[in-house]
C-alpha atoms as a PDB file:
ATOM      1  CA  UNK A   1       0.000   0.000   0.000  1.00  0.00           C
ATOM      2  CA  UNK A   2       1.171   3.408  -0.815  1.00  0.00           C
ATOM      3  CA  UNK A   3       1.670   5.993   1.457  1.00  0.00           C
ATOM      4  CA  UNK A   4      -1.028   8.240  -0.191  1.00  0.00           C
ATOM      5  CA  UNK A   5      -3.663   5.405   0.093  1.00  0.00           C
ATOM      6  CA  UNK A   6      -2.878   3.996   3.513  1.00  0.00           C
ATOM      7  CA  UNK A   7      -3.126   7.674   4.580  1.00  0.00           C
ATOM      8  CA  UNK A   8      -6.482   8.007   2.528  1.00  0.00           C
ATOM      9  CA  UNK A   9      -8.218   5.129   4.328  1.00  0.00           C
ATOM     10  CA  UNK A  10      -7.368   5.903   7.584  1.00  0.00           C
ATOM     11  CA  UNK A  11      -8.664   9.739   6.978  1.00  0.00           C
ATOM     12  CA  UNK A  12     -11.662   7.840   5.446  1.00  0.00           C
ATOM     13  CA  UNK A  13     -12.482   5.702   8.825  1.00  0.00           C
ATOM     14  CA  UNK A  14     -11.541   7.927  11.252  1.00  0.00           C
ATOM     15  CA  UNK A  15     -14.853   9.087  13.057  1.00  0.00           C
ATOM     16  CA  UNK A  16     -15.726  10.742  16.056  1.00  0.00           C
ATOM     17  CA  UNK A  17     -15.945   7.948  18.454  1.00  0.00           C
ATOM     18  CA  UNK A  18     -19.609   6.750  19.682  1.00  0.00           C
ATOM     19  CA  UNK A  19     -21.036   8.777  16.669  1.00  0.00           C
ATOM     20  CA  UNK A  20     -21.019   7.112  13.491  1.00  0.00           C
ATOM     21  CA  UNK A  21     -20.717   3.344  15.253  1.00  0.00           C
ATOM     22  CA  UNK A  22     -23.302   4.162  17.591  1.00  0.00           C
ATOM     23  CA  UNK A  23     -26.021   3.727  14.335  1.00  0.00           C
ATOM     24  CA  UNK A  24     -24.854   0.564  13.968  1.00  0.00           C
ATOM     25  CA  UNK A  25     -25.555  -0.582  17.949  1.00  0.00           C
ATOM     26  CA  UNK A  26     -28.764   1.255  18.139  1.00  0.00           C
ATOM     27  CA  UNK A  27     -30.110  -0.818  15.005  1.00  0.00           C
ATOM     28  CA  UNK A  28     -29.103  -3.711  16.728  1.00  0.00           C
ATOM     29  CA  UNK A  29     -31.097  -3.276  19.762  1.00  0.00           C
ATOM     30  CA  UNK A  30     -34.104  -1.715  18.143  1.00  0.00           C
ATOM     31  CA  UNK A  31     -34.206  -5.340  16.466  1.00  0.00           C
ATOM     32  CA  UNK A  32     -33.507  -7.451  19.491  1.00  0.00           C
ATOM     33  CA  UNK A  33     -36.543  -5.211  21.289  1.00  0.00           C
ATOM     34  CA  UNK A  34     -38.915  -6.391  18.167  1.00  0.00           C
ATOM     35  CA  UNK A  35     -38.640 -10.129  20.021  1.00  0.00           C
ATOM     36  CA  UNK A  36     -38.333 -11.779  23.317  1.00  0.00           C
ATOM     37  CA  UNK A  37     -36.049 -10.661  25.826  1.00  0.00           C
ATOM     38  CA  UNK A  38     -32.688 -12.141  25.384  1.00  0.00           C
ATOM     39  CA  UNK A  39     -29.940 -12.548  28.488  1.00  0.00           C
ATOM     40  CA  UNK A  40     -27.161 -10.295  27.894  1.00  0.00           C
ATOM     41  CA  UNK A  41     -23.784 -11.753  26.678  1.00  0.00           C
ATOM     42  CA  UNK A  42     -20.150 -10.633  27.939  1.00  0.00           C
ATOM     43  CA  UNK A  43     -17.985 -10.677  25.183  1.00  0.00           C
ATOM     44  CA  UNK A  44     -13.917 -11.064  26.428  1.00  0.00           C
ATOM     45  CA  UNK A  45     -12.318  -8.378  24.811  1.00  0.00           C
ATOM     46  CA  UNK A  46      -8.279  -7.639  25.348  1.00  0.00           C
ATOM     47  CA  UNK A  47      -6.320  -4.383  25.894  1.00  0.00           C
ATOM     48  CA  UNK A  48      -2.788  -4.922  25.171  1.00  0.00           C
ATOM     49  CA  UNK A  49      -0.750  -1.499  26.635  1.00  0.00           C
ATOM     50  CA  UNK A  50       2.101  -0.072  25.063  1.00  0.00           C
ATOM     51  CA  UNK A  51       3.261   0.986  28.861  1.00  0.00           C
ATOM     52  CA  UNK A  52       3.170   0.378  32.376  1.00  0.00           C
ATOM     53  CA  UNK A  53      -0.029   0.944  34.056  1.00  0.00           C
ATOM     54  CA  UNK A  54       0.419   4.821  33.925  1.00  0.00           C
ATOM     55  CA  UNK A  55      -2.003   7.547  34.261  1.00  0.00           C
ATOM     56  CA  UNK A  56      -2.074   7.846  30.652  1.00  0.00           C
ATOM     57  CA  UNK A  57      -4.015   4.820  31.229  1.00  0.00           C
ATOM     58  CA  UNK A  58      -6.226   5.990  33.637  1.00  0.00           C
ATOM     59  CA  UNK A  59      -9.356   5.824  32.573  1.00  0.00           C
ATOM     60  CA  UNK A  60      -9.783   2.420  30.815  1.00  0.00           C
ATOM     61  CA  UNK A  61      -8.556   1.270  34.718  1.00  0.00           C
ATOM     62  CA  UNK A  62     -11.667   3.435  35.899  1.00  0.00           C
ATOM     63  CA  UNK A  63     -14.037   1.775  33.791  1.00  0.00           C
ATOM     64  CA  UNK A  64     -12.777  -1.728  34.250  1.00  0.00           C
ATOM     65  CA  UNK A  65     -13.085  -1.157  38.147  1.00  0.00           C
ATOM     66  CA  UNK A  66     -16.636   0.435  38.103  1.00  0.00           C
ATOM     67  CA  UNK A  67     -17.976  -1.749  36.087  1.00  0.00           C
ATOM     68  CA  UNK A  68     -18.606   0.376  32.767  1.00  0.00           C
ATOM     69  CA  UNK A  69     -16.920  -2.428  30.817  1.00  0.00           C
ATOM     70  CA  UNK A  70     -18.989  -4.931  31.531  1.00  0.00           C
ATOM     71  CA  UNK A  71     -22.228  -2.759  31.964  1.00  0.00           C
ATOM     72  CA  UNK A  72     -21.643  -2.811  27.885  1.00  0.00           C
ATOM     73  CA  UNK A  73     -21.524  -6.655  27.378  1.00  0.00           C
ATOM     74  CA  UNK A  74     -17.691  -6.869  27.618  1.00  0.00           C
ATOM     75  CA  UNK A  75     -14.887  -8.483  29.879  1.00  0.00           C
ATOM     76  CA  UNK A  76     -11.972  -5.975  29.194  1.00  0.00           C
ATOM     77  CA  UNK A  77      -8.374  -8.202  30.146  1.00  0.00           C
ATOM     78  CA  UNK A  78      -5.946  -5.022  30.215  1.00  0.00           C
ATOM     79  CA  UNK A  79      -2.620  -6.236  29.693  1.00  0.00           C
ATOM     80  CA  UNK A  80       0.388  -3.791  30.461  1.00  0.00           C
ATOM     81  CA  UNK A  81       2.943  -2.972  28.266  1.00  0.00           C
ATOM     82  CA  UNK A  82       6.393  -2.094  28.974  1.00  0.00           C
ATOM     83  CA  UNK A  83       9.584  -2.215  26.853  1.00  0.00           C
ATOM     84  CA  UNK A  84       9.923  -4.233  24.112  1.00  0.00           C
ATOM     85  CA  UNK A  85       6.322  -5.368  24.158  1.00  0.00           C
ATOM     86  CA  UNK A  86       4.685  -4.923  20.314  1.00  0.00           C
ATOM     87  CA  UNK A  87       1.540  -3.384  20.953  1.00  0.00           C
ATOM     88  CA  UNK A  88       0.556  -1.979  17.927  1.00  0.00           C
ATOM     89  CA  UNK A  89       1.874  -5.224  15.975  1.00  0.00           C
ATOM     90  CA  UNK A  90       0.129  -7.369  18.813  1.00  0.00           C
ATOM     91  CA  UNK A  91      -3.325  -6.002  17.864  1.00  0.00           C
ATOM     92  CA  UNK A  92      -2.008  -6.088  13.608  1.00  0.00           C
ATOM     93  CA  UNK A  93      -1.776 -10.117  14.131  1.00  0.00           C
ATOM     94  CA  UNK A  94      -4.792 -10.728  16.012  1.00  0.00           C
ATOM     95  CA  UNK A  95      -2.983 -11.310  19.683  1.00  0.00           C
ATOM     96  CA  UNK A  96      -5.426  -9.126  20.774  1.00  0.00           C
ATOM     97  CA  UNK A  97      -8.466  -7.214  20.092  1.00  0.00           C
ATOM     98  CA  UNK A  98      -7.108  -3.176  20.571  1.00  0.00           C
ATOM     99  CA  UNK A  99      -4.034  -1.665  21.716  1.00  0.00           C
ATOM    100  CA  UNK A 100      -2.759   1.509  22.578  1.00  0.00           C
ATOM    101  CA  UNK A 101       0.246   3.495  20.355  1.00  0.00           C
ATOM    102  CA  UNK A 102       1.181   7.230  19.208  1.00  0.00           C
ATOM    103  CA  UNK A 103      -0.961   8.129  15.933  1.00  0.00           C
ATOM    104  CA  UNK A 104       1.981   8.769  14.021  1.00  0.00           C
ATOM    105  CA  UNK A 105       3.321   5.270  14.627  1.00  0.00           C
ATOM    106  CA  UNK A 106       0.436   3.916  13.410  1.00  0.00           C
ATOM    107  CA  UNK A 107       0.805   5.753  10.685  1.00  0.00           C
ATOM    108  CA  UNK A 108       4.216   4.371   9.836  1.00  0.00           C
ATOM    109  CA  UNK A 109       2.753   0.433  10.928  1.00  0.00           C
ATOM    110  CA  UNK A 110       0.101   0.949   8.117  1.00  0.00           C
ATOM    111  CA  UNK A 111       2.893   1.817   5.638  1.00  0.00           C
ATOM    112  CA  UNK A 112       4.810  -1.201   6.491  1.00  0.00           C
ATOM    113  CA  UNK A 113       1.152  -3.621   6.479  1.00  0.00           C
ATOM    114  CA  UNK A 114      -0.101  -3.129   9.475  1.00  0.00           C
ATOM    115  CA  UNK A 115      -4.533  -2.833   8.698  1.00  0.00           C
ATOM    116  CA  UNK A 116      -5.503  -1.244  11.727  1.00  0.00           C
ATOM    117  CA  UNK A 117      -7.388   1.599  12.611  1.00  0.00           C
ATOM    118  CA  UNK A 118      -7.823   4.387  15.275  1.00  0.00           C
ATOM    119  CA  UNK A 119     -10.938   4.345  17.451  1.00  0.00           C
ATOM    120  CA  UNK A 120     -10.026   6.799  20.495  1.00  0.00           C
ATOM    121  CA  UNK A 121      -7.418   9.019  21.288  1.00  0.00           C
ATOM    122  CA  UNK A 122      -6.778   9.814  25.189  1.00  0.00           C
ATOM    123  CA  UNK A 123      -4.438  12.556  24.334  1.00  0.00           C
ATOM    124  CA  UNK A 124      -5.881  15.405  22.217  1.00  0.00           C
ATOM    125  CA  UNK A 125      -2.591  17.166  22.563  1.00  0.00           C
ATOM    126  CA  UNK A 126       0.634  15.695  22.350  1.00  0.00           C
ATOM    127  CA  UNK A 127       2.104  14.957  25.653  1.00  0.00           C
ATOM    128  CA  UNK A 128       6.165  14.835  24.237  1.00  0.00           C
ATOM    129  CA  UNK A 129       8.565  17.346  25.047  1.00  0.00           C
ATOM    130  CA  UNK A 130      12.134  18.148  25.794  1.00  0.00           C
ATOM    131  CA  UNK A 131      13.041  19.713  28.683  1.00  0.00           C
ATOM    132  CA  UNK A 132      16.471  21.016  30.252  1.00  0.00           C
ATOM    133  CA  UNK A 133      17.628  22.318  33.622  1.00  0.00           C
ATOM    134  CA  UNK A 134      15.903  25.640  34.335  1.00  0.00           C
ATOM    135  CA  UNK A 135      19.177  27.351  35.342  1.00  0.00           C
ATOM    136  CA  UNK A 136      20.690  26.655  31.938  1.00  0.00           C
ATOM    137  CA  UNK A 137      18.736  29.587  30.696  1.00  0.00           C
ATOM    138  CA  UNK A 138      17.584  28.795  27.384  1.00  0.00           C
ATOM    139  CA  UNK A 139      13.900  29.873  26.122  1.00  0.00           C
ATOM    140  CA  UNK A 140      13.537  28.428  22.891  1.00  0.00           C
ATOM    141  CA  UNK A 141      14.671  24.537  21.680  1.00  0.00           C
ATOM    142  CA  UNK A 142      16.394  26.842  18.758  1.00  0.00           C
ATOM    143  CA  UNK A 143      18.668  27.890  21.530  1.00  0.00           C
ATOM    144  CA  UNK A 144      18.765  23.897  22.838  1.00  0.00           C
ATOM    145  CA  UNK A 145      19.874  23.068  19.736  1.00  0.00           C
ATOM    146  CA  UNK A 146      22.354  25.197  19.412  1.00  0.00           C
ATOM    147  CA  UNK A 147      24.789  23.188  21.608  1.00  0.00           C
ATOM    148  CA  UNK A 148      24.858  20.305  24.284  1.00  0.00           C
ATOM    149  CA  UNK A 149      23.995  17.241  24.474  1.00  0.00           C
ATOM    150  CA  UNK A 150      20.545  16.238  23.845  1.00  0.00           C
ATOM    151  CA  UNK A 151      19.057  12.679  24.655  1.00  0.00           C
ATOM    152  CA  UNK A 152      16.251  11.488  22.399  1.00  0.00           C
ATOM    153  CA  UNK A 153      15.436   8.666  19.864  1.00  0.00           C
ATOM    154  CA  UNK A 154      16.551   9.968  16.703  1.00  0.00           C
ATOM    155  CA  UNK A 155      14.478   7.768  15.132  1.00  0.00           C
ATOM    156  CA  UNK A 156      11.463   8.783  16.284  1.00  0.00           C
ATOM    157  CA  UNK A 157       8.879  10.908  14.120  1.00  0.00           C
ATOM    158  CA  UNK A 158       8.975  13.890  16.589  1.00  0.00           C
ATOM    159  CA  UNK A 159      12.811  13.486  16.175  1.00  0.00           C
ATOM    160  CA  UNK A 160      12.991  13.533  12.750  1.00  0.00           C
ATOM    161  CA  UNK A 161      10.488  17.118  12.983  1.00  0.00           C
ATOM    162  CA  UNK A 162      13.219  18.617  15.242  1.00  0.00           C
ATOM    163  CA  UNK A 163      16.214  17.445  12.684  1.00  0.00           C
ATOM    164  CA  UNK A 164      14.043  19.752   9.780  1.00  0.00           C
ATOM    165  CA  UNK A 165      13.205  22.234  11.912  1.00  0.00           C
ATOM    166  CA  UNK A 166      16.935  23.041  14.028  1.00  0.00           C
ATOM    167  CA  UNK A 167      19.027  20.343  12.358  1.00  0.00           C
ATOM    168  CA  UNK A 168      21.513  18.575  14.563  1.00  0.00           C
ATOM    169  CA  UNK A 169      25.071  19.471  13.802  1.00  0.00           C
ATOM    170  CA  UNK A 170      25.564  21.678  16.883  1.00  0.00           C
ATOM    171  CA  UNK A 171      24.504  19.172  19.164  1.00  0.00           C
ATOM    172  CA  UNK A 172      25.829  15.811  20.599  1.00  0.00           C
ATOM    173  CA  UNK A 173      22.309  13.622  20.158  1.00  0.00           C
ATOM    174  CA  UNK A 174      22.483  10.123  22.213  1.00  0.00           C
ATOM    175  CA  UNK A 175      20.224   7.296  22.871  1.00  0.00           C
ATOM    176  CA  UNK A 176      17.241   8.444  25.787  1.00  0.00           C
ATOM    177  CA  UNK A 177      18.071   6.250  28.536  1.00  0.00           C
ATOM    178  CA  UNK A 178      14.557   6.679  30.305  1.00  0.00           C
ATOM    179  CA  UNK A 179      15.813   8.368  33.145  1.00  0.00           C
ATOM    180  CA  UNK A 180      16.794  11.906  34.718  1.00  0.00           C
ATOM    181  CA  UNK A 181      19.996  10.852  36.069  1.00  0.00           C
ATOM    182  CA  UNK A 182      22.125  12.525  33.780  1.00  0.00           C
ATOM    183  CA  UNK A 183      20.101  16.068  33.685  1.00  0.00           C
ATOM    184  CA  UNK A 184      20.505  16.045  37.356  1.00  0.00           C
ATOM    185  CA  UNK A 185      24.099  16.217  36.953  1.00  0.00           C
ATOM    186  CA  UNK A 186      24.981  17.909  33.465  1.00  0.00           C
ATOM    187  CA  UNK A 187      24.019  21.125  33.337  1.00  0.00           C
ATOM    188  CA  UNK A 188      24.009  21.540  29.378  1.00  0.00           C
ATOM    189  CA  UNK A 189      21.820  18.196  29.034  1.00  0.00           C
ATOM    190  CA  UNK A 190      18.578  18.160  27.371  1.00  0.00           C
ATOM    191  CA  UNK A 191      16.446  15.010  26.885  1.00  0.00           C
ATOM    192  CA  UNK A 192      12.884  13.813  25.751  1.00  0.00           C
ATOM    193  CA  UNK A 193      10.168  13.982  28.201  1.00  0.00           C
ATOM    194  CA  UNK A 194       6.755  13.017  28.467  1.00  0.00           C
ATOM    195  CA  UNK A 195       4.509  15.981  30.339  1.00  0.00           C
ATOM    196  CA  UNK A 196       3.548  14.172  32.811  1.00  0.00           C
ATOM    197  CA  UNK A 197       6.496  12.057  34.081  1.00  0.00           C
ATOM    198  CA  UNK A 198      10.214  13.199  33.728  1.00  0.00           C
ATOM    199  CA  UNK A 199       9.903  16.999  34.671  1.00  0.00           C
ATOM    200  CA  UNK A 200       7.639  15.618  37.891  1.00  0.00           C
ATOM    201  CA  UNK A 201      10.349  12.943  38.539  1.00  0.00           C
ATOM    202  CA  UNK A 202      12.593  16.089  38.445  1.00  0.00           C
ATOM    203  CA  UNK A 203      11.227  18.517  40.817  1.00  0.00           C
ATOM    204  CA  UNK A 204      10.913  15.555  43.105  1.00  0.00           C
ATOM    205  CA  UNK A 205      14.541  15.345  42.935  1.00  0.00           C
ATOM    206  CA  UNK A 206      14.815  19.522  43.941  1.00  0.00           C
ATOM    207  CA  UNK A 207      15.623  20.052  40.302  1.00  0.00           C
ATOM    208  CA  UNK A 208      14.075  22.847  38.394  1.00  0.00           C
ATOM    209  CA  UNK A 209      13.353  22.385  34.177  1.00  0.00           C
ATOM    210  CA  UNK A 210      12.271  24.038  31.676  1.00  0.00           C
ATOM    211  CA  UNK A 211      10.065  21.782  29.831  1.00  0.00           C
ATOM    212  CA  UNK A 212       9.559  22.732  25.727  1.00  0.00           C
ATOM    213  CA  UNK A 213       6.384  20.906  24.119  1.00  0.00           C
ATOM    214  CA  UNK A 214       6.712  19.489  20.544  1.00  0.00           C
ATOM    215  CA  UNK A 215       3.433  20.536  20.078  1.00  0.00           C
ATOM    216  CA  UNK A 216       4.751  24.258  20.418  1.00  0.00           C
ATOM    217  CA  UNK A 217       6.619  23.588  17.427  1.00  0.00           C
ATOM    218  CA  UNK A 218       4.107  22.612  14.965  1.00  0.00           C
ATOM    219  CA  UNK A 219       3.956  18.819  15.488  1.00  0.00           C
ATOM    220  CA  UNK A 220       1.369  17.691  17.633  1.00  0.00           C
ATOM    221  CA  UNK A 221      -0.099  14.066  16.632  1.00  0.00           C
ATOM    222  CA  UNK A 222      -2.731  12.286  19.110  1.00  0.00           C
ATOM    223  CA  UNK A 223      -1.444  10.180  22.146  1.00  0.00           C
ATOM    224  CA  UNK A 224      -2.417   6.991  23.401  1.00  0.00           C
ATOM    225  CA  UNK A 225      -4.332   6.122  20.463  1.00  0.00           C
ATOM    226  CA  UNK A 226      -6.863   2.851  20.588  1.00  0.00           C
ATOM    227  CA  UNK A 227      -6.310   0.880  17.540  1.00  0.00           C
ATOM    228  CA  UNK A 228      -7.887  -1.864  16.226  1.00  0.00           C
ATOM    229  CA  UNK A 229      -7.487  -4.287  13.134  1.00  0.00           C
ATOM    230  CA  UNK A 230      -9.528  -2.672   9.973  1.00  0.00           C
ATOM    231  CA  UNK A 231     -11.902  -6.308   9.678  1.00  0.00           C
ATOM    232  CA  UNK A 232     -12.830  -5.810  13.299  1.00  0.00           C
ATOM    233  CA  UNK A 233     -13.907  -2.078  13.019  1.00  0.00           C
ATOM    234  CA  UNK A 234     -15.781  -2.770   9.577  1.00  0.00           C
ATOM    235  CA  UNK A 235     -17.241  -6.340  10.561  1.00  0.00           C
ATOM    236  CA  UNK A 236     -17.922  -6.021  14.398  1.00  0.00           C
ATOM    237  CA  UNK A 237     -18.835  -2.057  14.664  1.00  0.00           C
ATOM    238  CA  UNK A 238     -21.282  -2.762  17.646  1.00  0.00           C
ATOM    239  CA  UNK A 239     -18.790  -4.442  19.934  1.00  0.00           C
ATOM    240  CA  UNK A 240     -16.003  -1.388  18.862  1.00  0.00           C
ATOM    241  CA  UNK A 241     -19.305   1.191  19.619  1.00  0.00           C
ATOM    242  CA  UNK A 242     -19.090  -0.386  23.237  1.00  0.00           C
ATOM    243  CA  UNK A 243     -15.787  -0.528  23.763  1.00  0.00           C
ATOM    244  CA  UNK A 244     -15.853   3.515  22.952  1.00  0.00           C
ATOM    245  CA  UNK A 245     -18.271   4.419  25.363  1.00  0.00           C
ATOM    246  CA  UNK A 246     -17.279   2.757  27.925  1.00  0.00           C
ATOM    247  CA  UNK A 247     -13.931   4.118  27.550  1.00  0.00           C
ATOM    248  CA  UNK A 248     -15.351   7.447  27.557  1.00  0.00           C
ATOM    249  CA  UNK A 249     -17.219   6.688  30.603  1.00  0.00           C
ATOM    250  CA  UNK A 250     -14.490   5.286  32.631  1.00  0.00           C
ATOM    251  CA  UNK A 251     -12.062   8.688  31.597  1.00  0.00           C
ATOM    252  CA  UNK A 252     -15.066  10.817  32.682  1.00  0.00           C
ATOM    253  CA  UNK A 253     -14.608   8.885  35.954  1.00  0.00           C
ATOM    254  CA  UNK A 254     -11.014   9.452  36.397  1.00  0.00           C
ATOM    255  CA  UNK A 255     -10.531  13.092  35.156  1.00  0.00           C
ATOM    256  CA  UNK A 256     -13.127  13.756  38.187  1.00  0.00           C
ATOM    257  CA  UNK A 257     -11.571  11.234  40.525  1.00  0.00           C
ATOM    258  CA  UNK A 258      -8.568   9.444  39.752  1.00  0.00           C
ATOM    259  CA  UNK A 259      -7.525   8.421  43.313  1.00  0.00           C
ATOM    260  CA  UNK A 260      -9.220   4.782  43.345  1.00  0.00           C
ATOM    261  CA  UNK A 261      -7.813   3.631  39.770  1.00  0.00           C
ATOM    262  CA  UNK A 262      -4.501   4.982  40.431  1.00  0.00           C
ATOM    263  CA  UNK A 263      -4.218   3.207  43.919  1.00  0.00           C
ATOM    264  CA  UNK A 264      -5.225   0.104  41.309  1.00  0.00           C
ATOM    265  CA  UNK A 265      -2.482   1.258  38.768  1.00  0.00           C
ATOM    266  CA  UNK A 266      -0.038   1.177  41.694  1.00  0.00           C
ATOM    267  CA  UNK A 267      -0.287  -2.299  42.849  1.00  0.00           C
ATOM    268  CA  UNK A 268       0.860  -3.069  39.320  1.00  0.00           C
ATOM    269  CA  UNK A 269       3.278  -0.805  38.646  1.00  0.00           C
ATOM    270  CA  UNK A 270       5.314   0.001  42.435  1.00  0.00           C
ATOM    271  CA  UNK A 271       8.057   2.142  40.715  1.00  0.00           C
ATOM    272  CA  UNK A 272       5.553   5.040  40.448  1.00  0.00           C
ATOM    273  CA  UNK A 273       4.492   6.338  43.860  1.00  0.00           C
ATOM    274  CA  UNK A 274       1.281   7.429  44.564  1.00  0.00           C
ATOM    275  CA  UNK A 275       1.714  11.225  44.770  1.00  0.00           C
ATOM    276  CA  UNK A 276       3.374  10.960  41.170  1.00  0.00           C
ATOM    277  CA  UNK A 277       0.735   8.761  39.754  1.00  0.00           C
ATOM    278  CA  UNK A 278      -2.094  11.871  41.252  1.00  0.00           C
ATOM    279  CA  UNK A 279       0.279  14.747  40.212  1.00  0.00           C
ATOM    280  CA  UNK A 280       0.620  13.010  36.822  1.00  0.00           C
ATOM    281  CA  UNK A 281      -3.168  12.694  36.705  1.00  0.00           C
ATOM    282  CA  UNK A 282      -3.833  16.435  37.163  1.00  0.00           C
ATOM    283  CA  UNK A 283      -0.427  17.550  34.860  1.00  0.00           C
ATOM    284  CA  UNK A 284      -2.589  15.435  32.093  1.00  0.00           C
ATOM    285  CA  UNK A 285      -5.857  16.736  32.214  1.00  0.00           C
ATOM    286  CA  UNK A 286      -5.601  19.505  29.808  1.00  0.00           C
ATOM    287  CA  UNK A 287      -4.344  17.091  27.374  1.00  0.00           C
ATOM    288  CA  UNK A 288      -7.433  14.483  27.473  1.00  0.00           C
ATOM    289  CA  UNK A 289     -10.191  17.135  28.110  1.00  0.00           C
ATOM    290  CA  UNK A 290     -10.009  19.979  25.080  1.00  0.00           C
ATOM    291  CA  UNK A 291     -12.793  22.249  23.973  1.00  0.00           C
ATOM    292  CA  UNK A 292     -12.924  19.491  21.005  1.00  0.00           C
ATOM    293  CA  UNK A 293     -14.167  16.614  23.313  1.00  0.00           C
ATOM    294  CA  UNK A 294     -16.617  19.113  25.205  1.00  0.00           C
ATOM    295  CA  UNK A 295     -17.971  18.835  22.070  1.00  0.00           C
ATOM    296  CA  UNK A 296     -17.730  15.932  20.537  1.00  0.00           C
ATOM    297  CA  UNK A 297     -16.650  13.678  23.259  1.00  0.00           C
ATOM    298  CA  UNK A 298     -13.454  11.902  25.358  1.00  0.00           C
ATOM    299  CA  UNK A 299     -11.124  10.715  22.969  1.00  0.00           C
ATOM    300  CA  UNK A 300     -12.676  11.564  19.930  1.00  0.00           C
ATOM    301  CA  UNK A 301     -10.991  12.739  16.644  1.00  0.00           C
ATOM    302  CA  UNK A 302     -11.114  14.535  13.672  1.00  0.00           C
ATOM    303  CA  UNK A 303     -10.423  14.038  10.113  1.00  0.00           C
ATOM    304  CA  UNK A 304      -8.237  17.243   9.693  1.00  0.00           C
ATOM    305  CA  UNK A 305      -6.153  16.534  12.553  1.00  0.00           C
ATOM    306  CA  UNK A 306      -5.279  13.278  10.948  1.00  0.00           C
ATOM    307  CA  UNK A 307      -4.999  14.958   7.144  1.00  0.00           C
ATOM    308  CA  UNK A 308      -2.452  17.092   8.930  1.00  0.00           C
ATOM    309  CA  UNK A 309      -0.225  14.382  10.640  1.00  0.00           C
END
């Protein structure tokens, strides 16, 4: 599949979530009224993570736990993530039924073959950033590029933004290790952040930064997309429909109180505390909750967003 096409379909099925399925799941039950009444059916459906059971993750959590999962016929198994683990390729083979990746890698996954689709984005607004030691002094990443060392994955779509946009040959660019070690100690370091993790992790540490979103810059794909494989969305848009809103239910749960699913998030993941797991809560909530999903709902998406990307 060419670029051009693979992009075309995915603009093409991209909806605002619980909107255009939700025809498909009212028809249903409209029919199923028409006869006797039938016992409900839980349908097992799995969640593979492309994380550790993170705020980020919040919500689905929230609407496992209260029951908003199975209130819409299904038995969510969330599995967490963590390095290494193939979400996006996980849910492309049929290991499981949705998973959760960046919208531009799915983008890239559909280039290489990958028939899946987005259903819900948690993050309306890009959560990745770089961010540096505040006493450094620099206000723009022109003026972070402009010498240092800066830790990132080159590889990375974001990465390859920044190359265009500042170009690298003033700076020394290694491998992200996935810590703050080194910007504790180096005072011309700069490294890749997520919003709602390394600069906490930092001023924890007594460390002040100066965070610099990539959305600032122009680039600012969807985070923590739901995908699922193209058959499923087309052939089973009733079961999808539910998954949605219950996924919107659960976040509207947690954005108004996340303290019982992050106390569950934290039995599973002990390397977050629990005052980082509810400052990383709050730091996110401007992300998931936009103007666009007072509108249109949690996680939903639009056509021009993904034209854009």
């Amino acid at each position: 599949m060419t670029r051009s096409s693979s992009l075309a379909l995915v603009v093409a099925l991209v909806v605002v979530p619980a909107v255009a399925m939700l025809g498909c799941r009212s028809k249903s039950h409209s029919q199923g009224q028409a006869g006797p009444a039938q016992k409900p059916t839980t349908q097992p459906f799995t969640l593979v993570l492309n994380w550790l059971p993170e705020p980020e993750f919040g919500g689905f959590y929230a609407a496992q736990a209260t029951g908003a999962f199975a209130k819409e016929g299904l038995a969510v198994t969330i599995k967490a993530g963590g390095p290494g683990v193939p979400s996006l390729q996980m849910v492309a083979t049929g290991q499981a039924d949705a998973g959760i990746t960046g919208a531009d890698e799915m983008l890239l996954a559909r280039i290489r073959g990958a028939d899946v689709v987005p259903i819900f984005a948690v993050y309306q607004h890009s959560p990745q950033a770089l961010m540096t030691r505040e006493e450094r002094g620099v206000k723009t990443l022109a003026e972070v590029f402009a010498g240092g060392t800066v830790a990132m994955e080159p590889g990375l779509p974001y990465a390859l933004f920044l190359k265009a946009k500042y170009g690298f040959a003033k700076v020394k660019v290694v491998p992200y290790d996935g810590g703050i070690a080194r910007l504790l100690l180096e005072g011309d370091y700069a490294q890749q952040c997520y919003l709602t993790s390394e600069p906490l992790a930092a001023a924890r540490a007594g460390t002040k930064t100066r965070v610099f979103p990539i959305s600032d810059e122009g680039y600012d794909p969807y985070g923590a997309v739901v995908v699922v494989r193209r058959e499923v969305f087309e052939k089973e848009p009733a079961r999808v429909a539910s998954f949605v809103r219950a996924a919107q239910a659960g976040w509207a749960l947690y954005l108004a109180a996340p303290e019982a699913a992050n106390s569950a998030m934290h039995k599973l993941n002990r390397a977050m505390d629990l005052e980082t797991f509810d400052a990383a809560a709050a730091a996110q909530r401007a992300l998931v909750a936009t103007p666009e999903t007072k509108a249109h709902g949690l996680g939903s998406m639009s056509r021009s967003r993904w034209k854009e990307l």
